[in-house]
Protein backbone atom coordinates (compact mmCIF):
# COMPACT_ATOMS: atom_id res chain seq x y z
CA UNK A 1 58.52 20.54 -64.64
CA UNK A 2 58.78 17.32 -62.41
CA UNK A 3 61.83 16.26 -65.20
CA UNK A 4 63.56 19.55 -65.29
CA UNK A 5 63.40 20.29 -61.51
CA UNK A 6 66.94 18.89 -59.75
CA UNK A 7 64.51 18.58 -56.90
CA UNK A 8 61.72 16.88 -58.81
CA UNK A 9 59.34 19.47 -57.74
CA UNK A 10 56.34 19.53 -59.81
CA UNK A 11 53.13 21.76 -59.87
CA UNK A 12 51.51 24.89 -59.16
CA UNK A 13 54.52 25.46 -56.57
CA UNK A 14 56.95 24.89 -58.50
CA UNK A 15 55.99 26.85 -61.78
CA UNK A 16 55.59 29.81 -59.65
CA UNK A 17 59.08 29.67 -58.21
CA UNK A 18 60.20 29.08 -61.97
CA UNK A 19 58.43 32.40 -62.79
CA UNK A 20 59.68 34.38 -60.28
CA UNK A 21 63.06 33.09 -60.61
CA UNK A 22 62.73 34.17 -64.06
CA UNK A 23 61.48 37.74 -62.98
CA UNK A 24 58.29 37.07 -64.54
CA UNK A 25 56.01 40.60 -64.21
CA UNK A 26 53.21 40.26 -63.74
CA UNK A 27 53.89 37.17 -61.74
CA UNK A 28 50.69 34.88 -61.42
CA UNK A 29 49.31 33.30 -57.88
CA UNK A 30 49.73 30.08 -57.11
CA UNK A 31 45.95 29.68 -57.13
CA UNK A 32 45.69 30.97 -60.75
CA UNK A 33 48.55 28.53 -61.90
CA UNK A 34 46.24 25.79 -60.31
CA UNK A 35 43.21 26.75 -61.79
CA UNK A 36 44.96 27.04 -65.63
CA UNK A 37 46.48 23.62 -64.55
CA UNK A 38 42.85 22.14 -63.99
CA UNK A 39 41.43 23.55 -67.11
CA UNK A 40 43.89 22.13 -68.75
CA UNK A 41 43.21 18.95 -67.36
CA UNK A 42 46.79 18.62 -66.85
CA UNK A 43 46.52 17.87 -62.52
CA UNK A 44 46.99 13.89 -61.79
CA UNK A 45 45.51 14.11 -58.95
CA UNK A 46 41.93 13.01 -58.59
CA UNK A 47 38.93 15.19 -56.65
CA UNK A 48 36.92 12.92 -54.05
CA UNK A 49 33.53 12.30 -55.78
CA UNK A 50 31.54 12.95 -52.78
CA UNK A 51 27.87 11.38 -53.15
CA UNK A 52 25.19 12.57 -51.92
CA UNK A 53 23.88 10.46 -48.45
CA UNK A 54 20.89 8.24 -49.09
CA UNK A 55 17.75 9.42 -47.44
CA UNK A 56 17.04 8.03 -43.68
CA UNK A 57 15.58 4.81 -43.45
CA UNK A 58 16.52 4.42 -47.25
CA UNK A 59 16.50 0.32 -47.12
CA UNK A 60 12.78 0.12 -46.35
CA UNK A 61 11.18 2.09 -49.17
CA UNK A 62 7.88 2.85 -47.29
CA UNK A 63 10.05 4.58 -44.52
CA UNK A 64 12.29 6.50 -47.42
CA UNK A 65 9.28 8.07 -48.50
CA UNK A 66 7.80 9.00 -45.27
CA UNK A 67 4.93 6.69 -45.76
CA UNK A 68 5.68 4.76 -42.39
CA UNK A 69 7.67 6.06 -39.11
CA UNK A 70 10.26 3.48 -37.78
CA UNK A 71 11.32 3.06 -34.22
CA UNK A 72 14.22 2.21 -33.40
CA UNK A 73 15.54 0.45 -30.12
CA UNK A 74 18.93 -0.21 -28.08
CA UNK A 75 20.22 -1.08 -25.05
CA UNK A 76 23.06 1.44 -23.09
CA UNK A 77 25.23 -0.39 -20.75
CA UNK A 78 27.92 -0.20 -18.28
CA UNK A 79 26.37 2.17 -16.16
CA UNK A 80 26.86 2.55 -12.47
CA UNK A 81 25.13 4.14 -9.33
CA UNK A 82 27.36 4.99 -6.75
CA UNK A 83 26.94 2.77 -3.83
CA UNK A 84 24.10 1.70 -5.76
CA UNK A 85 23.32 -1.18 -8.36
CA UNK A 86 24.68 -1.49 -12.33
CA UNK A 87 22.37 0.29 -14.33
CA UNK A 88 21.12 -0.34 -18.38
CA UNK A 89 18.76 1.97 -20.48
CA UNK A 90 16.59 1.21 -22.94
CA UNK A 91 16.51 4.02 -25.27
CA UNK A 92 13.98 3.99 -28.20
CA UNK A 93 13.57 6.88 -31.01
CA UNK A 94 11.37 7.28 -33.79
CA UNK A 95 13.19 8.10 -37.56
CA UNK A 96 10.96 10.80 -38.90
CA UNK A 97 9.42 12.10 -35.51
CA UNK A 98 12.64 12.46 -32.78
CA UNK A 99 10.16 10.49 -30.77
CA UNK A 100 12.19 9.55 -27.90
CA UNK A 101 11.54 7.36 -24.64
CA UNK A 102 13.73 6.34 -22.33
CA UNK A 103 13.96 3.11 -19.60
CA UNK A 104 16.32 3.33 -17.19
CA UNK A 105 16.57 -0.17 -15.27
CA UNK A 106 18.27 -1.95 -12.47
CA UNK A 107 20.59 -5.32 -14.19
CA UNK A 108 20.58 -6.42 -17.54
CA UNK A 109 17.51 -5.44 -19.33
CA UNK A 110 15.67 -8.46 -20.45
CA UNK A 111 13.29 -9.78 -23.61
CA UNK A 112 10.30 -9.96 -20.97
CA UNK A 113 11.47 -5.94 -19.98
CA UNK A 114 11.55 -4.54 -23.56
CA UNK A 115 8.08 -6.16 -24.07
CA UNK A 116 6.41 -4.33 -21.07
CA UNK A 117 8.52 -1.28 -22.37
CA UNK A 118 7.30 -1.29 -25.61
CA UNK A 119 3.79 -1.71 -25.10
CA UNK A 120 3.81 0.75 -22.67
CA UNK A 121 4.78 3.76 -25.27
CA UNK A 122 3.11 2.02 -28.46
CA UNK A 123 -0.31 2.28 -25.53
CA UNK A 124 0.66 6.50 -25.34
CA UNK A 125 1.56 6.86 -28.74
CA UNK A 126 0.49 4.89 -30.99
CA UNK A 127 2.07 2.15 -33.49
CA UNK A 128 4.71 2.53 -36.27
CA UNK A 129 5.12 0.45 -39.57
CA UNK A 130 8.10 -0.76 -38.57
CA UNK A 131 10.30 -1.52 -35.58
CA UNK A 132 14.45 -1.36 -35.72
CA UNK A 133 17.21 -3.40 -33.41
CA UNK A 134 20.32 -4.59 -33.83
CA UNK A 135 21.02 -8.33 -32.82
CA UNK A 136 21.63 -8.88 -29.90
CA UNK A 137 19.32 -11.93 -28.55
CA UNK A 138 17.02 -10.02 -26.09
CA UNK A 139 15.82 -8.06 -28.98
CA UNK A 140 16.01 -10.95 -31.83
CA UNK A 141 15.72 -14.24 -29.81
CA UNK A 142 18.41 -16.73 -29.46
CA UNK A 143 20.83 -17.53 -31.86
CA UNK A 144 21.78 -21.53 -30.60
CA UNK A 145 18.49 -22.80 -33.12
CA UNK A 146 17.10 -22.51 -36.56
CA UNK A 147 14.02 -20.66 -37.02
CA UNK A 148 13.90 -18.88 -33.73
CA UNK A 149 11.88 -15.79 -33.58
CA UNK A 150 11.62 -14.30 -30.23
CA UNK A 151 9.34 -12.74 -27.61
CA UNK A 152 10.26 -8.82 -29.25
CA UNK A 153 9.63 -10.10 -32.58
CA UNK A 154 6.13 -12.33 -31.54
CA UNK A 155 4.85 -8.83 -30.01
CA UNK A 156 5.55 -6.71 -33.30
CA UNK A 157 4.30 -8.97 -35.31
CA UNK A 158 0.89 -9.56 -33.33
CA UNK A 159 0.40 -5.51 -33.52
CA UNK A 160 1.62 -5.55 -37.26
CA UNK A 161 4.25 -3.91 -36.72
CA UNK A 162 7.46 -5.43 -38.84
CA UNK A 163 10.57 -6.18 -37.20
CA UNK A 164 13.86 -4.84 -38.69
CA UNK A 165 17.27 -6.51 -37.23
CA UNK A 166 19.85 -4.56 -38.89
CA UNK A 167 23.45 -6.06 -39.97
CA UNK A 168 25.69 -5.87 -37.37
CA UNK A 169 28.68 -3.05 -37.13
CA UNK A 170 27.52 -1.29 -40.11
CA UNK A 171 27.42 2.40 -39.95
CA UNK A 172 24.63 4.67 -40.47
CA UNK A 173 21.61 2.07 -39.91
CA UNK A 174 21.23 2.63 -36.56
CA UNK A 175 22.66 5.86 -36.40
CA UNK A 176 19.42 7.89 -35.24
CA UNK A 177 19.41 5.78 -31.72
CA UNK A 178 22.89 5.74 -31.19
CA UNK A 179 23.48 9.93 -31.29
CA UNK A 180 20.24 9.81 -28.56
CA UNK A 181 22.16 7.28 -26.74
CA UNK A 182 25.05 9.67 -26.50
CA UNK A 183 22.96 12.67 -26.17
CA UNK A 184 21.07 10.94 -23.38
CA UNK A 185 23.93 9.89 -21.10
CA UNK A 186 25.64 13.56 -21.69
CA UNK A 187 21.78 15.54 -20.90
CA UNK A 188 20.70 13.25 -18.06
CA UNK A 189 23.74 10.25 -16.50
CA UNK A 190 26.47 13.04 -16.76
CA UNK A 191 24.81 16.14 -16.20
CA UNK A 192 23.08 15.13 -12.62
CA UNK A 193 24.41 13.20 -9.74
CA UNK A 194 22.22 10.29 -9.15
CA UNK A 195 21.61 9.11 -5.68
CA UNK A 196 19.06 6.66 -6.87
CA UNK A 197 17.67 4.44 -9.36
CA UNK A 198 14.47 6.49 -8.71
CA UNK A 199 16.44 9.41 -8.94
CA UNK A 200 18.12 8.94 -12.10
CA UNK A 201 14.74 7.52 -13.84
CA UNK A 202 12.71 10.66 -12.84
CA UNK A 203 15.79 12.68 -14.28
CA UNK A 204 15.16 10.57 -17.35
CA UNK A 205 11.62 10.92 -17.58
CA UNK A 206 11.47 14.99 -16.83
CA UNK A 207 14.47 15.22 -19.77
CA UNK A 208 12.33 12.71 -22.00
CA UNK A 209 9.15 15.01 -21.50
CA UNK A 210 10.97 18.35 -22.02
CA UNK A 211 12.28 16.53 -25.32
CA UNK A 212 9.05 15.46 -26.86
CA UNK A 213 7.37 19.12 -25.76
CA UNK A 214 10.47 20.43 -28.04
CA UNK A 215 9.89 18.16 -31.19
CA UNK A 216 6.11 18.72 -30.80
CA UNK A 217 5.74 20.38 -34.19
CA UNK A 218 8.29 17.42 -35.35
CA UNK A 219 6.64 14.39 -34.34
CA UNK A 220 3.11 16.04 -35.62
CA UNK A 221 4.42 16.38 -38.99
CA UNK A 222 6.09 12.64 -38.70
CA UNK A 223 3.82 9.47 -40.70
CA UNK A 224 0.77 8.70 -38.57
CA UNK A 225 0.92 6.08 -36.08
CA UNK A 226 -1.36 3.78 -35.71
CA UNK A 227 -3.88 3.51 -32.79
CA UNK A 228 -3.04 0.61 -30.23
CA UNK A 229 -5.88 -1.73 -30.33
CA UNK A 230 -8.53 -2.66 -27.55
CA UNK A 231 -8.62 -5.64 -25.79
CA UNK A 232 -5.55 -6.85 -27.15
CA UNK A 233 -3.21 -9.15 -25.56
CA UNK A 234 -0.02 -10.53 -26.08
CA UNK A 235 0.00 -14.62 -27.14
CA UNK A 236 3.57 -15.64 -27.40
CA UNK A 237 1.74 -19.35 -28.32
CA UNK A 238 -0.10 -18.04 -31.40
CA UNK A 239 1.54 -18.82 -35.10
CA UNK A 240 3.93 -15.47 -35.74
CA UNK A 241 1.86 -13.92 -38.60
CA UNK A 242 3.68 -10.86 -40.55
CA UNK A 243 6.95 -10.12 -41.87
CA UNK A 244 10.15 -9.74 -40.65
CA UNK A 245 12.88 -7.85 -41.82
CA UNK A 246 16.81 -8.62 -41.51
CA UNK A 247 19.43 -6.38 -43.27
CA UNK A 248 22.73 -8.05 -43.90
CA UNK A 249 25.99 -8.51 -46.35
CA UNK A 250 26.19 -11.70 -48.17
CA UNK A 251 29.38 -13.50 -47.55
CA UNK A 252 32.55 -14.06 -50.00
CA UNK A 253 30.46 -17.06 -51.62
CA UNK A 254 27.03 -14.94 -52.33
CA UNK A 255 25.00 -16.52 -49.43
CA UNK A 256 23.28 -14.86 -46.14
CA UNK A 257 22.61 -16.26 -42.68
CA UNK A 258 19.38 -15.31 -41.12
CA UNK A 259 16.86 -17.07 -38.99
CA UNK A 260 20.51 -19.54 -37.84
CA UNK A 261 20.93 -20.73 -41.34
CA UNK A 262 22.21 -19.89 -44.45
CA UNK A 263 20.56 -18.83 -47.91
CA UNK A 264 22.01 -18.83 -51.11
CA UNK A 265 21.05 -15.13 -52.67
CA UNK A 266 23.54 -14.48 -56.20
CA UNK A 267 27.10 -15.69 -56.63
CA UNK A 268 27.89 -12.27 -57.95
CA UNK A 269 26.83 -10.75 -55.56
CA UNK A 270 29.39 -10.60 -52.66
CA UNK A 271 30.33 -8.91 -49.62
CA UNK A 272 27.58 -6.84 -50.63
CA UNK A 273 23.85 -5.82 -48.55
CA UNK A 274 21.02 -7.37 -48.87
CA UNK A 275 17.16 -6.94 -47.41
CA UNK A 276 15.98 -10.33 -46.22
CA UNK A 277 12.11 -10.33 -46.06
CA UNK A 278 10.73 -13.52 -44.19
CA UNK A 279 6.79 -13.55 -44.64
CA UNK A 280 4.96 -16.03 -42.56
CA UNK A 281 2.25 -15.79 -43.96
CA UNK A 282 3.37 -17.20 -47.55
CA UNK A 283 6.15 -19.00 -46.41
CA UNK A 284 8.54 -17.22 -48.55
CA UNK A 285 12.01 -15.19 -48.46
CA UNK A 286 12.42 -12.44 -50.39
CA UNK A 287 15.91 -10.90 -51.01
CA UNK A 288 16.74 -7.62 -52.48
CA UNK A 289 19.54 -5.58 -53.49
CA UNK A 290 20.21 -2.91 -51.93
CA UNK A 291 23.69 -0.02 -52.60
CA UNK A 292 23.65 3.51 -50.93
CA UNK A 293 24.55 4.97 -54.22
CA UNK A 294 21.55 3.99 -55.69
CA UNK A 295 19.13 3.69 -52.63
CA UNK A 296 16.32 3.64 -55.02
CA UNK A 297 16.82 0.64 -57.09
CA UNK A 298 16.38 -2.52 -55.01
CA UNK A 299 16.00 -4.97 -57.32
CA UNK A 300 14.73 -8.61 -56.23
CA UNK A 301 17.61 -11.26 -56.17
CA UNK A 302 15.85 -14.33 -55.41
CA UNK A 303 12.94 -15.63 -53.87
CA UNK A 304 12.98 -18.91 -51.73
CA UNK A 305 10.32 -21.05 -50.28
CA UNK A 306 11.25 -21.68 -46.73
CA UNK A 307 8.37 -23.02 -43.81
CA UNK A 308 9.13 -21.93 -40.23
CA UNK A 309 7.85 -25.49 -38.29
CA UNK A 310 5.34 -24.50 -35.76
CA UNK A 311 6.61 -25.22 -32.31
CA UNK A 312 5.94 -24.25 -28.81
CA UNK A 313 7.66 -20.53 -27.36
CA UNK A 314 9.36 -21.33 -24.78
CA UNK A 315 8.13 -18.81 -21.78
């Protein structure tokens, strides 16, 4: 039709202009045209194979299968009081639960504040299997030396609790923190004038409590937590025992950076993601494949023997 057409029209459209031009009786829609067209297999145009979404927390396999919870933390900055001091939020959610908890805090919030924070609600409810955050150095430790592994990740690991630093500006990871991050600042900074830091964190805490009493059934159905042990305290001097956890893309030559240096994981395998696991206990890295299309199959690329040197946290 496209070569007979003086206006190269081609298609459903067309043919049904043809046949009513023609005084075709009776003269078919333009739907029904389509759908001969399709049978026919006749259409060069192409339908969007739309996959189905892989399941939350699909690159740890004990959260995909709801055998551990995972909380995840961030930071929301850029907020002001008026007349009154800059204001950040830690906000911190649980995958499987909705478990939410909120920290609204005067100035930056620091490593030594997401500490206290954490302990705090891992005291009230309990411990996951594993704990999320992107990487920015409060949460992941600085970034200037090799080997570094910060206060957050020295108190997860002392609870045995595994620390997950997810690859930065990639969608969907940390999705579950950043929609309560939005829905946070619309429910309690936006909704409410806030006179006061005070003011704004009892908002916070009377929205947070309102929250959890809404999820109840939610969070009781989520993995169980673990109870917070007794008599523990926090050693930032003892050897890091554990694992830790870094999701990334390898680079155009097949190699990662974690831990400030760089790996090589499979020269076919570029631009591509990858689960880092560091054990400190064995002194190993394991690195595994990991593609949203197939979230199931995470096949092990390589394993490398690499020693963290024991050396003195800086307080």
């Amino acid at each position: 039709m496209g070569q007979v057409s003086d206006l190269g029209f081609h298609g459903a459209q067309a043919i049904h202009e043809a046949l009513r031009g023609r005084q075709i009786e009776p003269l078919p829609s333009v739907r029904t045209i389509n759908r001969i067209l399709e049978r026919r297999g006749v259409l060069d145009g192409r339908r969007r194979i739309r996959r189905p979404a892989p399941p939350p927390g699909w690159h740890l396999p004990e959260v995909a299968l709801k055998r551990r919870e995972l909380d995840s933390f961030d930071v929301v900055e850029g907020l002001v009081v008026k007349g009154g001091p800059q204001i950040e939020v830690l906000n911190g959610i649980s995958l499987h639960g909705g478990l939410a908890a909120s920290w609204p805090m005067e100035a930056s919030v620091t490593a030594k504040a997401v500490v206290a924070s954490l302990i705090e609600h891992w005291r009230a409810f309990g411990l996951p299997g594993y704990a999320q955050f992107d990487n920015d150095t409060i949460f992941q430790g600085t970034h200037t030396h090799p080997d570094v592994i910060g206060r957050v990740s020295r108190l997860c690991l002392s609870l045995g609790v595994a620390p997950v630093f997810v690859v930065p500006h990639e969608f969907g990871f940390q999705s579950m923190v950043e929609n309560y991050n939005g829905t946070w600042q619309a429910k309690v900074w936006a909704r409410f004038e806030h006179a006061s830091l005070s003011g704004l964190q009892e908002c916070s805490q009377r929205y947070v409590t309102a929250l959890r009493r809404h999820r109840a059934d939610r969070i009781e159905s989520a993995p169980r937590r673990r109870a917070f042990p007794e008599g523990w305290r926090l050693d930032l001097q003892a050897r890091p025992r554990g694992r830790i956890i870094y999701v990334r893309r390898t680079s155009a030559t097949g190699t990662v950076e974690v831990l400030g240096r760089v790996f090589e994981v499979d020269p076919h395998w570029l631009n591509r993601l990858v689960r880092v696991e560091v054990d400190l206990d064995e002194d190993t890295i394991h690195i595994y494949r990991l593609r949203r299309r197939e979230p199931q199959d995470q096949p092990l690329l390589t394993e490398l023997h690499h020693r963290i040197k024991r050396s003195r946290f800086s307080e």
